[in-house]
Protein backbone atom coordinates (compact mmCIF):
# COMPACT_ATOMS: atom_id res chain seq x y z
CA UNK A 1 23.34 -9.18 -56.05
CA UNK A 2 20.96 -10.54 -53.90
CA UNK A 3 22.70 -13.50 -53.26
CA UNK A 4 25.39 -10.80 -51.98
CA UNK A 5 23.16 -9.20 -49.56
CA UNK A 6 21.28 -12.14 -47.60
CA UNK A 7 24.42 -12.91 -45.29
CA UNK A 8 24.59 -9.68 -44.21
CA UNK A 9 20.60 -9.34 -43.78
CA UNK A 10 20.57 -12.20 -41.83
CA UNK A 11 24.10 -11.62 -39.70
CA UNK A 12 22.33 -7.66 -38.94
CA UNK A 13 18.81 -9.50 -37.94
CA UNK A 14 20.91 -12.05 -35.61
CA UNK A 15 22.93 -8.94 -34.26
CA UNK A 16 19.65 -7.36 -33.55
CA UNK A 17 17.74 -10.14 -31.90
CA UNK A 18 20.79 -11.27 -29.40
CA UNK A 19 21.23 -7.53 -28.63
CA UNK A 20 17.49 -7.12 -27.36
CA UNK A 21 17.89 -10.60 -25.93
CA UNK A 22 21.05 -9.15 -24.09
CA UNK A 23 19.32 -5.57 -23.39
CA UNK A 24 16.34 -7.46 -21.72
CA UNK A 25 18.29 -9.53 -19.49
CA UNK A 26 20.80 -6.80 -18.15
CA UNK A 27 16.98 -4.42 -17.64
CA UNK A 28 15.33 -7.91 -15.50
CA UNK A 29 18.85 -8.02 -13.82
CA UNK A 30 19.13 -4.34 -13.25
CA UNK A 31 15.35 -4.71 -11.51
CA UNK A 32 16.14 -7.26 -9.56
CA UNK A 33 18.98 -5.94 -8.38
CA UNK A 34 17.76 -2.03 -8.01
CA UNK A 35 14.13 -2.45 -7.12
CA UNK A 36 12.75 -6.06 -6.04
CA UNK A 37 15.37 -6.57 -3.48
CA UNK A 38 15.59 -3.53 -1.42
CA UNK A 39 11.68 -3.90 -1.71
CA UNK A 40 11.90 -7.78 -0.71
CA UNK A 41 13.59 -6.20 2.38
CA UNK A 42 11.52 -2.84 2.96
CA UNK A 43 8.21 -5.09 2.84
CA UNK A 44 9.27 -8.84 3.74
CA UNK A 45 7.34 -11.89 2.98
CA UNK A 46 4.30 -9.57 1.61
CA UNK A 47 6.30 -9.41 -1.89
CA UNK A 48 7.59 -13.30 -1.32
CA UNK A 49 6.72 -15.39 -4.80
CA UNK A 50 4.66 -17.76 -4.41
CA UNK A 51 2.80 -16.40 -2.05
CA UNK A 52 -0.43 -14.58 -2.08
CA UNK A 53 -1.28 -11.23 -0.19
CA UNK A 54 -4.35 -10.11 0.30
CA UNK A 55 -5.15 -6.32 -0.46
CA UNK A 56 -8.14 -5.77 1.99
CA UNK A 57 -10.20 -2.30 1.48
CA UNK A 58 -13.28 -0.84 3.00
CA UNK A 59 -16.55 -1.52 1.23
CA UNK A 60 -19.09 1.21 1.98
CA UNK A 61 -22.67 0.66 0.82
CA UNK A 62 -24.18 3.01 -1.58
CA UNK A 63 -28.50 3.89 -2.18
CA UNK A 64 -29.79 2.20 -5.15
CA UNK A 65 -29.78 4.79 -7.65
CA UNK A 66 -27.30 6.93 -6.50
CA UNK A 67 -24.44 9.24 -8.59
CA UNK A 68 -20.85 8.82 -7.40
CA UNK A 69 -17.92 9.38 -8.67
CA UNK A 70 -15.52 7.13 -10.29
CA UNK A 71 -12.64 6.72 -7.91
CA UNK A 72 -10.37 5.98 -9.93
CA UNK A 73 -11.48 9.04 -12.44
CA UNK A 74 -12.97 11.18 -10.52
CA UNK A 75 -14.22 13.30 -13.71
CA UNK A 76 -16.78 10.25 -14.36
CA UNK A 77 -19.95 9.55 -12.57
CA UNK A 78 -21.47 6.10 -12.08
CA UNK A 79 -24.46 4.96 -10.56
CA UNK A 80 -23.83 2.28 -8.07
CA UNK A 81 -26.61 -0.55 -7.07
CA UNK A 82 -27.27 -1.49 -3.74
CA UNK A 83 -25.84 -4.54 -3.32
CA UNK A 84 -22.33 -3.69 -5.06
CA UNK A 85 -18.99 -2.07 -3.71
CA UNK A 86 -18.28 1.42 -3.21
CA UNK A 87 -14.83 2.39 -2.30
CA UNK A 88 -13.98 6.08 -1.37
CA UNK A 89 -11.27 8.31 -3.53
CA UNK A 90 -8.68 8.01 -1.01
CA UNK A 91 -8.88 4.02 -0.46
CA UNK A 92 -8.80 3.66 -4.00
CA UNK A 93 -5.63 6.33 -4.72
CA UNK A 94 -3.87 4.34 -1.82
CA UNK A 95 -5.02 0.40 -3.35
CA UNK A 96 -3.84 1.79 -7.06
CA UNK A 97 -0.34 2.52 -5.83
CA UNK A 98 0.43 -0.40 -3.63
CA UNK A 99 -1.20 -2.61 -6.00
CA UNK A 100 1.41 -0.80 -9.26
CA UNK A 101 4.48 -1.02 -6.30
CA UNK A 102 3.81 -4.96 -5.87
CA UNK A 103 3.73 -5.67 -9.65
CA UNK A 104 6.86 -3.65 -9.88
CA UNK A 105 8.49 -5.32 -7.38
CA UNK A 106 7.86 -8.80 -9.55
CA UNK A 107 4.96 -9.61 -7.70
CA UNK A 108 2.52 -11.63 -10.48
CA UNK A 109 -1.04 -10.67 -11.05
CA UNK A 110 -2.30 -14.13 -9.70
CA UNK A 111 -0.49 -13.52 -6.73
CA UNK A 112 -2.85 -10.68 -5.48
CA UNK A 113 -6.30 -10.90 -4.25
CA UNK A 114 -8.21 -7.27 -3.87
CA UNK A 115 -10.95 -8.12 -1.06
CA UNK A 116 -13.08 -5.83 1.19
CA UNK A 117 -13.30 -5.99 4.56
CA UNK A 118 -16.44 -7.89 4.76
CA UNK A 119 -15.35 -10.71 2.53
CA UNK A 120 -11.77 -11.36 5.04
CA UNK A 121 -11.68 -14.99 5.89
CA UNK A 122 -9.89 -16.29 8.64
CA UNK A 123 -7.08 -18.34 6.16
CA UNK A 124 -7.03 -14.41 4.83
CA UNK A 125 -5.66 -13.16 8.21
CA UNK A 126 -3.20 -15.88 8.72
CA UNK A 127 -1.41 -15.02 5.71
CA UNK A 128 0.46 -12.08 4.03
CA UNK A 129 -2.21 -8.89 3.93
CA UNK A 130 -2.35 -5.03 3.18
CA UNK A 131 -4.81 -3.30 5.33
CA UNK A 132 -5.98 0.11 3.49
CA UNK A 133 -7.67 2.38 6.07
CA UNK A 134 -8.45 2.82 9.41
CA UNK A 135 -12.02 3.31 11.52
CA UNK A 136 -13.78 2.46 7.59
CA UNK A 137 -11.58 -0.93 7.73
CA UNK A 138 -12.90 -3.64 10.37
CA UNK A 139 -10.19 -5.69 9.75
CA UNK A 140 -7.44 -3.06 10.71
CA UNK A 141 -9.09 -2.01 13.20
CA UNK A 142 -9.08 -5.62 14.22
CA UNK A 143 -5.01 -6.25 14.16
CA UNK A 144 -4.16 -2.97 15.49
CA UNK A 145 -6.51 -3.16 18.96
CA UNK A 146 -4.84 -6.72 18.83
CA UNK A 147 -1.23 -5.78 18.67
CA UNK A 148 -2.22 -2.27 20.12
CA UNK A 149 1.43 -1.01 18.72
CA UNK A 150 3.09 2.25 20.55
CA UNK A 151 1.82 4.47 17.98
CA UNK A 152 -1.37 3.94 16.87
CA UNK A 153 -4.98 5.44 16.03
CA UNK A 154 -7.06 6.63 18.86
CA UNK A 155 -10.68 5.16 19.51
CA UNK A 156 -12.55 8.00 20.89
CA UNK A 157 -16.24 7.16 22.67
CA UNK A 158 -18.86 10.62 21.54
CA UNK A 159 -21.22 11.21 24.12
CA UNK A 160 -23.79 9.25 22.18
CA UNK A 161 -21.73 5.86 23.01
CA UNK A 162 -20.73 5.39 19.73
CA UNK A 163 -17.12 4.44 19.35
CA UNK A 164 -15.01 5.68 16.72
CA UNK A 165 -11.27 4.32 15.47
CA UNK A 166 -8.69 6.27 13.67
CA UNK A 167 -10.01 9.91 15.23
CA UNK A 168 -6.23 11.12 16.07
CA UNK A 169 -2.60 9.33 15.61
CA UNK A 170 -1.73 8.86 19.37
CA UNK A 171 2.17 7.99 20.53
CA UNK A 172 2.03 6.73 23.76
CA UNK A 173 6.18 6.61 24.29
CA UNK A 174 6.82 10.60 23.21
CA UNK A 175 2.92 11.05 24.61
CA UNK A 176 1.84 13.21 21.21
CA UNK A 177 -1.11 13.65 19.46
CA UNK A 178 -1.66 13.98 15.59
CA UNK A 179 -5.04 15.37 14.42
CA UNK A 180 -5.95 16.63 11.26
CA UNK A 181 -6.79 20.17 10.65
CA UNK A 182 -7.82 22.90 7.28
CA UNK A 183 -4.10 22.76 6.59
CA UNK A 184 -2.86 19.08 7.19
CA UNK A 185 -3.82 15.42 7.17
CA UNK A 186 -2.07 12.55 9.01
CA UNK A 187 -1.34 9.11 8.34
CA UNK A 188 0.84 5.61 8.88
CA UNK A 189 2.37 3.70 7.24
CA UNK A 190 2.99 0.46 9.10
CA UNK A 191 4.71 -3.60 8.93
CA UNK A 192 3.88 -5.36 11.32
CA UNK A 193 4.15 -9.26 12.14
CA UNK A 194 1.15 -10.92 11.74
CA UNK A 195 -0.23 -11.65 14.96
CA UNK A 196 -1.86 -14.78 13.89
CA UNK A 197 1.00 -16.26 11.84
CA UNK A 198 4.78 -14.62 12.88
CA UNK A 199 5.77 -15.92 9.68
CA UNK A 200 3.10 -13.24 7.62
CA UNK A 201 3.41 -9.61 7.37
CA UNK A 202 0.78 -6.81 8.14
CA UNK A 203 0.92 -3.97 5.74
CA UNK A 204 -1.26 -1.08 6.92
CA UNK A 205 -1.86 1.92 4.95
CA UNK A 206 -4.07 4.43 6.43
CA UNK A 207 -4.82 7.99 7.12
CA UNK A 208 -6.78 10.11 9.24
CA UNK A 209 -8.86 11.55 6.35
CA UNK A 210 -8.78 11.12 2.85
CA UNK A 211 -5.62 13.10 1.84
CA UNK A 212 -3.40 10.68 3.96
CA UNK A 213 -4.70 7.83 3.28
CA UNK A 214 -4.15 8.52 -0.99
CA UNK A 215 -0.59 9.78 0.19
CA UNK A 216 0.52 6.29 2.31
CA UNK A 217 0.19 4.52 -1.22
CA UNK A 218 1.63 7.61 -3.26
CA UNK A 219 4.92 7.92 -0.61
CA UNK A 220 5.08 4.12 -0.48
CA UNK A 221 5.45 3.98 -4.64
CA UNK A 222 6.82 7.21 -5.73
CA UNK A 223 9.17 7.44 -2.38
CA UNK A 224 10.03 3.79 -0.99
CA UNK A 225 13.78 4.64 -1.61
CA UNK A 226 13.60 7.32 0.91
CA UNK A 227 11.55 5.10 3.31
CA UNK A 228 14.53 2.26 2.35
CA UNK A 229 17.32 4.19 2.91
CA UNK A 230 15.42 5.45 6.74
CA UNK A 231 14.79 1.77 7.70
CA UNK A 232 18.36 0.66 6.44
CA UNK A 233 20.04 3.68 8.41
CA UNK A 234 18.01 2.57 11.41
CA UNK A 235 18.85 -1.43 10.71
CA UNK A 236 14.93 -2.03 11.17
CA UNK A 237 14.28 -4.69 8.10
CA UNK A 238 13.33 -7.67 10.29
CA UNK A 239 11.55 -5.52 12.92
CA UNK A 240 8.09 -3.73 13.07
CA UNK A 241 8.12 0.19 11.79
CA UNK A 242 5.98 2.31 12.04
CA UNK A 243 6.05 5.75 9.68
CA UNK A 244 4.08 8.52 10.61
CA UNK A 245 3.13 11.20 7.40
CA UNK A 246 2.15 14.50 7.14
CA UNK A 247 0.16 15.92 3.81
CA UNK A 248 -1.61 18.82 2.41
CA UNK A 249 -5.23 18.88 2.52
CA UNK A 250 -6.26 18.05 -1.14
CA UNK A 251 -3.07 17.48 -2.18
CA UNK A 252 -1.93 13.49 -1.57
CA UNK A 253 1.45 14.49 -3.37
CA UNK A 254 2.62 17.00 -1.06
CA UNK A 255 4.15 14.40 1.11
CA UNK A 256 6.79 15.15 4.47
CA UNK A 257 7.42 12.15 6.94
CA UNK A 258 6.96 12.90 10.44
CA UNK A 259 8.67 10.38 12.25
CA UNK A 260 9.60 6.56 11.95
CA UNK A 261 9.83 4.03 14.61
CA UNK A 262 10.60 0.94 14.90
CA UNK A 263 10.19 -1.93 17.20
C-alpha cells in the first residue's frame, strides 16, 4: 500500500514546491512592476542598484547622564553618554519610513548608509543622499542656500545676531508664507539635482517642527502613490519638485498636501 501512495506523495510535494516557486515569482514580478518602478521614477537615481545613498540626520549632543526617550519607542527611556548620538522623535519617525520605503522599493541593506550630519564627507555629497531636517541639519541647510530653490525655508537673523534656518516655508513666486502654529505644522518634501554631481539626487525631508518632519517620511511611505500620480499628472519625473505638507500638531498621520511645484 505504501508502494501505492509514494507517487502521489511525491507528484503533491512537486505540485506544491513549483506552485510557491510560481507564486513567488508572479509576487517579485507584481513588485517590480507595481511598486519599484513608479518609485524608480518618483525618486530617480536615489533607489538606482548599485548605488549607495546616504541617509544623513541631525546628531544633537546629549549631558552625560541624562534620561531621554527612545525615539523609536518613545515609552522607553535611555540614558545617553556624552560622546554618542541623539536623534530627536521626529528625525527618527521620518529616517524609519524612508529607510522601510527604500527597502521596499528593492533597495538592499548594503546599499544604505545612515550618517549624521557631522560625519558627511565630501564623496557623501557628490553622490545620491536623503537630507532629514532642516535648521538641526548642516548639511541641508548647506544644499538648499546653495541651490536656494523658489520655495524654500526662511533664515531669519533674532536681534541677538544669531541666525536661524527653517523658521517659516517661504515661496518667493506666489510670495506666501508658511509658519507653524497650536493647530498646524509645515513641511517639504523635496528632489532635487545634486548640485555637486547632476547625475545624483537630493532627497530632502524636513519640517518646520517635529510633527512635519515625522509626516514627510509617513506621506512619502504610506502615500507615495498619491505623490506619483501628482508628479505623473504634472509630467515632473526628470525635473525638481518640490511638495509642500500640512499636519496636525501631534499627529504626523493627519497628513493634507499643500501644494507641489516643480521646476
Amino acid at each position: 500500500m505504501n508502494n501505492f501512495l509514494f507517487p502521489d506523495l511525491l507528484k503533491s510535494a512537486i505540485n506544491f514546491i513549483i506552485g510557491y516557486c510560481i507564486g513567488r515569482a508572479l509576487e517579485k514580478f507584481g513588485n517590480y512592476i507595481y511598486v519599484r518602478q513608479p518609485l524608480v521614477k518618483l525618486l530617480g537615481t536615489i533607489l538606482f542598484r548599485k548605488r549607495y545613498v546616504v541617509i544623513v540626520i541631525p546628531r544633537l549632543y546629549s549631558h552625560s547622564k541624562r534620561m531621554f526617550k527612545n525615539p523609536i519607542d518613545t515609552s522607553e527611556f535611555i540614558t545617553w553618554r556624552e560622546s554618542n548620538s541623539l536623534f530627536a522623535e521626529g528625525d527618527s519617525f521620518a529616517l524609519m519610513h524612508i529607510y522601510n520605503l527604500l527597502i521596499k522599493a528593492g533597495k538592499s541593506v548594503n546599499e544604505i548608509k545612515i550618517k549624521s550630519d557631522m560625519e558627511v564627507t565630501g564623496e557623501d555629497k557628490r553622490g545620491d543622499i536623503i537630507c532629514i531636517g532642516a535648521g538641526s541639519n548642516k548639511i541641508t541647510k548647506e544644499f538648499l542656500t546653495k541651490l536656494n530653490p523658489p520655495i524654500n525655508f526662511e533664515q531669519s537673523k533674532l536681534p541677538i545676531g544669531l541666525e536661524i534656518f527653517g523658521t517659516a516655508i517661504f515661496d518667493r513666486i506666489s510670495n506666501r508664507r508658511w509658519s507653524s502654529n497650536r493647530v498646524y505644522d509645515y513641511g517639504l518634501i523635496m528632489k532635487l539635482k545634486n548640485p555637486y554631481n547632476i547625475d545624483a539626487s537630493i532627497l530632502i525631508l524636513a519640517g518646520l517642527g517635529t510633527s512635519a518632519t515625522a509626516a514627510t517620511g509617513y506621506s512619502l511611505f504610506h502615500n507615495w502613490r498619491e505623490i506619483y500620480n501628482i508628479i505623473r499628472m504634472k509630467k515632473c519625473f526628470d525635473k525638481n519638485f518640490i511638495i509642500i505638507i500640512r499636519v496636525k500638531q501631534n499627529d504626523y498621520t493627519d497628513i493634507f498636501i499643500e501644494k507641489v511645484f516643480c521646476y
